[in-house]
PDB file of N, CA and C in Angstrom:
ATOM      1  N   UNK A   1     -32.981  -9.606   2.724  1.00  0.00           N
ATOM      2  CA  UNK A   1     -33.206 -10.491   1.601  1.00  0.00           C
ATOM      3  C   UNK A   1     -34.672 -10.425   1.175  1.00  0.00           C
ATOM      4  N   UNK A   2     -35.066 -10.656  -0.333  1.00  0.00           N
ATOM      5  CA  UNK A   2     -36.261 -10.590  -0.288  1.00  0.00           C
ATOM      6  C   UNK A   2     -36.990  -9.130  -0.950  1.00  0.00           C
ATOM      7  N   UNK A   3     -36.269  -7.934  -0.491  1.00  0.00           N
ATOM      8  CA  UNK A   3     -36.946  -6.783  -0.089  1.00  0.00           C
ATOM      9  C   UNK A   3     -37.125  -5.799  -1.874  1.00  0.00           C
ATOM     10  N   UNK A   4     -36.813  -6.713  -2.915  1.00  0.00           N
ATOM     11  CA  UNK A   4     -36.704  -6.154  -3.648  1.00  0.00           C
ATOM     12  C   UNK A   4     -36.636  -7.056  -5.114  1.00  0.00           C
ATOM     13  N   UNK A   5     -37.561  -6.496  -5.875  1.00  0.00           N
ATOM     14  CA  UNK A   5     -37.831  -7.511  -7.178  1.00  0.00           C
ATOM     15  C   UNK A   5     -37.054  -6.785  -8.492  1.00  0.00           C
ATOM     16  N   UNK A   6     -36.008  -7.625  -9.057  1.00  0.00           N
ATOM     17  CA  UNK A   6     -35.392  -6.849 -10.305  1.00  0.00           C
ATOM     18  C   UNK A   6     -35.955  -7.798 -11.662  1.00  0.00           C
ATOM     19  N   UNK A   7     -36.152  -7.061 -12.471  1.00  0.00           N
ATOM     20  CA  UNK A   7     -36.703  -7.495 -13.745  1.00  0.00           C
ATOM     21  C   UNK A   7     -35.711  -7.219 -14.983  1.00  0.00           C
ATOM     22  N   UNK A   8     -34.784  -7.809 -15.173  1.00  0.00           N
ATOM     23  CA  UNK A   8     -34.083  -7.805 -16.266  1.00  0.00           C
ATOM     24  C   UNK A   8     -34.574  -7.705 -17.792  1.00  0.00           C
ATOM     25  N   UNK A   9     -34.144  -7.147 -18.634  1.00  0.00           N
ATOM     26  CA  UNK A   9     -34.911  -6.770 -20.016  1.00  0.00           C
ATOM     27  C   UNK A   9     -33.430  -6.655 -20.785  1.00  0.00           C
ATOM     28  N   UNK A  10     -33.529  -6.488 -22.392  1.00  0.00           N
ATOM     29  CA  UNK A  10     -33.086  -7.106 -23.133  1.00  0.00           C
ATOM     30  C   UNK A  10     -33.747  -6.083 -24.711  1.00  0.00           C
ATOM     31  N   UNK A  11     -33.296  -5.639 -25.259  1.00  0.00           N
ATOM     32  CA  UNK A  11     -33.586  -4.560 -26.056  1.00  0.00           C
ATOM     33  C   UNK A  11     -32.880  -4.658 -27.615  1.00  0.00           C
ATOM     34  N   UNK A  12     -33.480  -5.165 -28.977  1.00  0.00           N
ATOM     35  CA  UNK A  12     -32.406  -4.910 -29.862  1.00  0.00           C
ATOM     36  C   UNK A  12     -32.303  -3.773 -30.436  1.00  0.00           C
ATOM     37  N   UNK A  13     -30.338  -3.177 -31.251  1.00  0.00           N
ATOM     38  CA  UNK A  13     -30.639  -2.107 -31.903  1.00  0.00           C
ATOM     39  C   UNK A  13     -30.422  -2.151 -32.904  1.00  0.00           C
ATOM     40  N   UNK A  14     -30.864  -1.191 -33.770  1.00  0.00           N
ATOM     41  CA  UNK A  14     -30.858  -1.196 -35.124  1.00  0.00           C
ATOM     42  C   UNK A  14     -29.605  -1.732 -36.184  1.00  0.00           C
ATOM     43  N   UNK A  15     -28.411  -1.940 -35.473  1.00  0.00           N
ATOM     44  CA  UNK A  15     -27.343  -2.923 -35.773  1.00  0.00           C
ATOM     45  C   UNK A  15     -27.470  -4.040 -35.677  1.00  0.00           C
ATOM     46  N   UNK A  16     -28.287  -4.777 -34.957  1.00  0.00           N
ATOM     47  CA  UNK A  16     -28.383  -6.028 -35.035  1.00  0.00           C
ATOM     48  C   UNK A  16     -27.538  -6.466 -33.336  1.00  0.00           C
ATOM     49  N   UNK A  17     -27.321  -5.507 -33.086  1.00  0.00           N
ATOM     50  CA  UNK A  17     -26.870  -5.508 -31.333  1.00  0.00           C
ATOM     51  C   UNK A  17     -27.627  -5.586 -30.452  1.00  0.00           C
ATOM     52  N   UNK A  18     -27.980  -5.853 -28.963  1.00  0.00           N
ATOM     53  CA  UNK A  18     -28.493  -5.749 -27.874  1.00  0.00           C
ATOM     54  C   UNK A  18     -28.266  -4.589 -26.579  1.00  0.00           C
ATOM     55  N   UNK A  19     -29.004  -4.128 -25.987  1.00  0.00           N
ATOM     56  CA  UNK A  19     -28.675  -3.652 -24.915  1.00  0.00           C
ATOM     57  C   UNK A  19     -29.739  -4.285 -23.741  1.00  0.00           C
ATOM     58  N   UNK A  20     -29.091  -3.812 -22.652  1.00  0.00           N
ATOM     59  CA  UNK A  20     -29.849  -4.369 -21.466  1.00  0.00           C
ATOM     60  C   UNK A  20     -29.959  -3.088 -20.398  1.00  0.00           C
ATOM     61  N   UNK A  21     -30.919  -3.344 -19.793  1.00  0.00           N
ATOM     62  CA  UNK A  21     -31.757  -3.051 -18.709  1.00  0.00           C
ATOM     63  C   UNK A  21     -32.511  -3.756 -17.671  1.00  0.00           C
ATOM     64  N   UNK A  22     -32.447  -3.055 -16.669  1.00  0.00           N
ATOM     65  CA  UNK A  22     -33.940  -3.559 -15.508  1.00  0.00           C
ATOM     66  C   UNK A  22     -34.068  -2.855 -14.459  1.00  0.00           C
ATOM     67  N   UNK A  23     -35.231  -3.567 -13.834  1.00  0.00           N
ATOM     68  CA  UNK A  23     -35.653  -2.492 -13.082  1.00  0.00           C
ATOM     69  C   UNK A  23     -36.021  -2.900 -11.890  1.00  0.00           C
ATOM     70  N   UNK A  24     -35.827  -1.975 -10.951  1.00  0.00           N
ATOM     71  CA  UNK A  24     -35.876  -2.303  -9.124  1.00  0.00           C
ATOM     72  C   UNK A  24     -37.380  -2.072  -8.508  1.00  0.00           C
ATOM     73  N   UNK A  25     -37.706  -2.673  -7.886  1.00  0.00           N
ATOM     74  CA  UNK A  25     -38.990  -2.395  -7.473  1.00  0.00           C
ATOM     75  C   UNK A  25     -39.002  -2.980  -5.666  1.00  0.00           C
ATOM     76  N   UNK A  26     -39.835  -2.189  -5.172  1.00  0.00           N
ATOM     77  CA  UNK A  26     -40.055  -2.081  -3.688  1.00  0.00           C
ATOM     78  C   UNK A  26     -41.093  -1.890  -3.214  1.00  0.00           C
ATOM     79  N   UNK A  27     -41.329  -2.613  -2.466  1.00  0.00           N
ATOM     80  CA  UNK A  27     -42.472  -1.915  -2.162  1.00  0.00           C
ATOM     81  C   UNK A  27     -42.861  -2.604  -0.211  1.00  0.00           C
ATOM     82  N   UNK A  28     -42.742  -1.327   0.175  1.00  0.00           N
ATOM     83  CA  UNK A  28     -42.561  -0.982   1.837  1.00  0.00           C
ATOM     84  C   UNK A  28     -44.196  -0.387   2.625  1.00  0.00           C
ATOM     85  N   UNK A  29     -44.700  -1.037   3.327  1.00  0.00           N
ATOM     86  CA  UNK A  29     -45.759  -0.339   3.914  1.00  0.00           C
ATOM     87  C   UNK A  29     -46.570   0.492   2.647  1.00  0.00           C
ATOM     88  N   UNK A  30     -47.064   1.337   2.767  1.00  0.00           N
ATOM     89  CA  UNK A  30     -47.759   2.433   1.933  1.00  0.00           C
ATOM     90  C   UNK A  30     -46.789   3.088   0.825  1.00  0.00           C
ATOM     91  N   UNK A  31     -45.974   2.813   1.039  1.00  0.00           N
ATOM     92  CA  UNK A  31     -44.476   3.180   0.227  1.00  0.00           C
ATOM     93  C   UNK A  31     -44.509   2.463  -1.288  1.00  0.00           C
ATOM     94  N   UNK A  32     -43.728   2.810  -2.599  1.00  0.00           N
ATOM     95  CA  UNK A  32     -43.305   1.854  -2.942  1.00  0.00           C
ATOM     96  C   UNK A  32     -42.265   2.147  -3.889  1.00  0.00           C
ATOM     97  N   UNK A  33     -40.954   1.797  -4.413  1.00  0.00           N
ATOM     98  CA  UNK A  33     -40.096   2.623  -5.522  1.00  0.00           C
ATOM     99  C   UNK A  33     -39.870   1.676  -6.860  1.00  0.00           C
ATOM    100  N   UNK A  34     -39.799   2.256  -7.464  1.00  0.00           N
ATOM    101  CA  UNK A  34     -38.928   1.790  -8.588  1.00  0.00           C
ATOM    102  C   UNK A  34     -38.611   2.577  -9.710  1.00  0.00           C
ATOM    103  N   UNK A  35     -37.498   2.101 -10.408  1.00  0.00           N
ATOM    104  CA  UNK A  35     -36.222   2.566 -10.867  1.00  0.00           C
ATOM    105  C   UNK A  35     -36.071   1.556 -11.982  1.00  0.00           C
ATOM    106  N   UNK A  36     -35.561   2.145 -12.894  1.00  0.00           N
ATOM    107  CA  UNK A  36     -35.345   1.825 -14.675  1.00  0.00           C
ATOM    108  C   UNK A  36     -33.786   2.117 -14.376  1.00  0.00           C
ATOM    109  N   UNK A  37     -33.041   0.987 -14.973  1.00  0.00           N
ATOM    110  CA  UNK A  37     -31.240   1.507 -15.369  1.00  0.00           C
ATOM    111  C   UNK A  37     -31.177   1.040 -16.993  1.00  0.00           C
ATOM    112  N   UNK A  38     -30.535   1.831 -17.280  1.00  0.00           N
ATOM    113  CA  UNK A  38     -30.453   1.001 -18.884  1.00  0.00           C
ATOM    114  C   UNK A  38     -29.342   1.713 -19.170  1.00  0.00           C
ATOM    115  N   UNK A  39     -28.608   0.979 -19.984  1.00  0.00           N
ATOM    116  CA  UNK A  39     -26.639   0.708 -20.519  1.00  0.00           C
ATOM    117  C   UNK A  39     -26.820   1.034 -21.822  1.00  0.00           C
ATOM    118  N   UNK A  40     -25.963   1.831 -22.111  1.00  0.00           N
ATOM    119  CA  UNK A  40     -25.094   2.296 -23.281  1.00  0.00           C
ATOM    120  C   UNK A  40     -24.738   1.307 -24.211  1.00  0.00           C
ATOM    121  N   UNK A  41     -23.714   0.098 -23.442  1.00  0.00           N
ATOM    122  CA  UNK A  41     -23.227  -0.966 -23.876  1.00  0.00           C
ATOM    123  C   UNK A  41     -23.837  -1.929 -24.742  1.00  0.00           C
ATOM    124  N   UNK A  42     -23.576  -2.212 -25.874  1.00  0.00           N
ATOM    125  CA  UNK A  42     -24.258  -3.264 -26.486  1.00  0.00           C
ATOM    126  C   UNK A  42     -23.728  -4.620 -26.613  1.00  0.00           C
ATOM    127  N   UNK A  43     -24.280  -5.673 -27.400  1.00  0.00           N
ATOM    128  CA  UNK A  43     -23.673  -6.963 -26.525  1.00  0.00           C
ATOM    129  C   UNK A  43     -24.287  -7.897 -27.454  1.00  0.00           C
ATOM    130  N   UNK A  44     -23.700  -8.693 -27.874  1.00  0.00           N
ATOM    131  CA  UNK A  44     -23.887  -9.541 -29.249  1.00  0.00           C
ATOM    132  C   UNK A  44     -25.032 -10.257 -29.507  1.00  0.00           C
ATOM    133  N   UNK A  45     -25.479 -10.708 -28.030  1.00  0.00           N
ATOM    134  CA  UNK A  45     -26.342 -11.754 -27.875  1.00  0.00           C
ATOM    135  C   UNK A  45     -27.403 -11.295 -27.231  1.00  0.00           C
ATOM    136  N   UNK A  46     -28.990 -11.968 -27.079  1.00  0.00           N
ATOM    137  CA  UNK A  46     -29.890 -11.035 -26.287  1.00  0.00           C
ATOM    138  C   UNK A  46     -29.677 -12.137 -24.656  1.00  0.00           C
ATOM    139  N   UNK A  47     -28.836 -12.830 -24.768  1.00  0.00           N
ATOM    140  CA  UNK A  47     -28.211 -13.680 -23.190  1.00  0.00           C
ATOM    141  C   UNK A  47     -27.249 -13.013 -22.907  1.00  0.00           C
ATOM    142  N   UNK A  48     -25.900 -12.573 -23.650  1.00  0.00           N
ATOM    143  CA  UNK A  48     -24.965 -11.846 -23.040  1.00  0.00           C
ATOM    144  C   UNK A  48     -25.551 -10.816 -22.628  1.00  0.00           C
ATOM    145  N   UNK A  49     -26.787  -9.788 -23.281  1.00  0.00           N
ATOM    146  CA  UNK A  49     -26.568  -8.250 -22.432  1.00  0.00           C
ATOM    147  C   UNK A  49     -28.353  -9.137 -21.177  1.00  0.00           C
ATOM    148  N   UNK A  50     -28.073 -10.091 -21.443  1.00  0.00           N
ATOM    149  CA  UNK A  50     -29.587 -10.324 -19.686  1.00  0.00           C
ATOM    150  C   UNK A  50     -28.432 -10.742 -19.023  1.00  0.00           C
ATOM    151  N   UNK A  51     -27.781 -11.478 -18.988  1.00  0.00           N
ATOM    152  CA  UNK A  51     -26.486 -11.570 -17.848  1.00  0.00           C
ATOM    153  C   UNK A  51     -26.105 -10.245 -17.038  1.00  0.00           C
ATOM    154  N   UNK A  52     -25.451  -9.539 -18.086  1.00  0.00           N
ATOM    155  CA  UNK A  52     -24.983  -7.589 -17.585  1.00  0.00           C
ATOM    156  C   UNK A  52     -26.226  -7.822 -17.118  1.00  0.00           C
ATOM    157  N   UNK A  53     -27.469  -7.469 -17.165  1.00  0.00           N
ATOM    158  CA  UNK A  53     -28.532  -6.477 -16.351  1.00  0.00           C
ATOM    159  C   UNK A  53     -28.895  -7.572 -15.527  1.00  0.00           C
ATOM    160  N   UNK A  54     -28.639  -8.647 -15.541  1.00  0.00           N
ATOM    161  CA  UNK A  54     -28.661  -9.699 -13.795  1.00  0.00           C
ATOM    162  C   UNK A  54     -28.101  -9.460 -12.825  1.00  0.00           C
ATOM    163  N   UNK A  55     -26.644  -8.931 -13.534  1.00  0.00           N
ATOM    164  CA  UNK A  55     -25.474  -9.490 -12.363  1.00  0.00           C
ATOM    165  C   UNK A  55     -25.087  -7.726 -11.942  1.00  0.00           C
ATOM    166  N   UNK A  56     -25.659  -7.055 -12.640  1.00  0.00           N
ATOM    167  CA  UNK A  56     -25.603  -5.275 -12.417  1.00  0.00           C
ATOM    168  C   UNK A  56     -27.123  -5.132 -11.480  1.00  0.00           C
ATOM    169  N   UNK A  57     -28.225  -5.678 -11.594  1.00  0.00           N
ATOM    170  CA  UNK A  57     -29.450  -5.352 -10.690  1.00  0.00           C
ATOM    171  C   UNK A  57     -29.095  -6.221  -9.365  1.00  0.00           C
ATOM    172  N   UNK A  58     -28.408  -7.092  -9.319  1.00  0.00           N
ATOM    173  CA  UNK A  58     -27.895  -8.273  -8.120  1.00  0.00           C
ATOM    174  C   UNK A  58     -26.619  -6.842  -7.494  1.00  0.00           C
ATOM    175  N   UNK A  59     -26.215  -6.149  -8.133  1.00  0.00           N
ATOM    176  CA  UNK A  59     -25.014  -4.973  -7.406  1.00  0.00           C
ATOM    177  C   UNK A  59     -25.499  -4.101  -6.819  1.00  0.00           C
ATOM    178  N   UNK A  60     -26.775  -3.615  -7.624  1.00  0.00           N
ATOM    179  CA  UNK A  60     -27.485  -2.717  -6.757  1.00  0.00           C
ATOM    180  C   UNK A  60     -28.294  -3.102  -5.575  1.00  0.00           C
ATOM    181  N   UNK A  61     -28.843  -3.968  -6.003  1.00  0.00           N
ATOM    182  CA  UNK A  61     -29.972  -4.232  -4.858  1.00  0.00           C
ATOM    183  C   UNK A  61     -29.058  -4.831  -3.494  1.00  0.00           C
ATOM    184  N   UNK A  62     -27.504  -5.092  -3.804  1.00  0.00           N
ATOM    185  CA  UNK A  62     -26.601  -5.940  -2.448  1.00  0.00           C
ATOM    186  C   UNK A  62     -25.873  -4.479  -2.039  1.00  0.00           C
ATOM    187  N   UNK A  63     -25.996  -3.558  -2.925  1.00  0.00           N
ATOM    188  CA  UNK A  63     -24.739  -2.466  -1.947  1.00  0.00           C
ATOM    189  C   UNK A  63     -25.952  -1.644  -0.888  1.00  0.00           C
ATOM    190  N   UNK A  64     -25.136  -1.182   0.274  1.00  0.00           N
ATOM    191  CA  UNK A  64     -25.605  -0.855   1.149  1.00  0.00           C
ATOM    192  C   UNK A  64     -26.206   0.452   1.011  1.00  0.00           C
ATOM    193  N   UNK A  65     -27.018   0.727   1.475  1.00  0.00           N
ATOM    194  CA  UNK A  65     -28.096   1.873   1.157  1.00  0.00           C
ATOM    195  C   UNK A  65     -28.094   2.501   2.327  1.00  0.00           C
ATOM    196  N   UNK A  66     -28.251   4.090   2.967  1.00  0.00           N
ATOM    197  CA  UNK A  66     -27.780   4.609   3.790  1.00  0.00           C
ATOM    198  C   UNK A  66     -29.784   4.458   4.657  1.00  0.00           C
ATOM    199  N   UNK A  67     -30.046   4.748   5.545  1.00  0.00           N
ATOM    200  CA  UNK A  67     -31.614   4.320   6.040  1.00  0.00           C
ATOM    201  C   UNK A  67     -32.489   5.595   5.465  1.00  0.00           C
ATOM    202  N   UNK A  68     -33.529   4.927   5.270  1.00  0.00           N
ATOM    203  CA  UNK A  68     -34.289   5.954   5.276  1.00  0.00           C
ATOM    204  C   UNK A  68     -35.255   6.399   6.228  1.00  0.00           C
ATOM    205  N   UNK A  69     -35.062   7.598   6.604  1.00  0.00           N
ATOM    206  CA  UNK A  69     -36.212   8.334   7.577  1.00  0.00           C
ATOM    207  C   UNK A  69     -37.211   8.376   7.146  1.00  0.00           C
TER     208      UNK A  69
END
């Protein structure tokens, strides 16, 4: 828990639509990662597509990750 900060974002397009994104960040000893996802999907509202990139950065950061050496 803890081990990882997601930043949800929120994007309009030239339709008058939304898309969403965010991004993973880590940061381990001398180490540190992060990662941009961003969706195809567009989404009426700029709350409906931050929901998608909440509850999609909350999927990634909970599925199990194999260790790293």
């Amino acid at each position: 828990m803890g081990q990882y900060v997601v930043s949800p974002a929120t994007h309009p397009t030239d339709c008058g639509r939304f898309r969403a994104s965010f991004s993973v960040q880590r940061q381990r000893g001398n180490g540190s990662y992060c990662r941009v996802f961003r969706f195809d999907k567009t989404f009426a509202s700029p709350n409906a597509a931050r929901v998608y990139a909440v509850t999609q950065g909350w999927l990634q950061t909970s599925m199990p990750h194999p260790p790293v050496c």
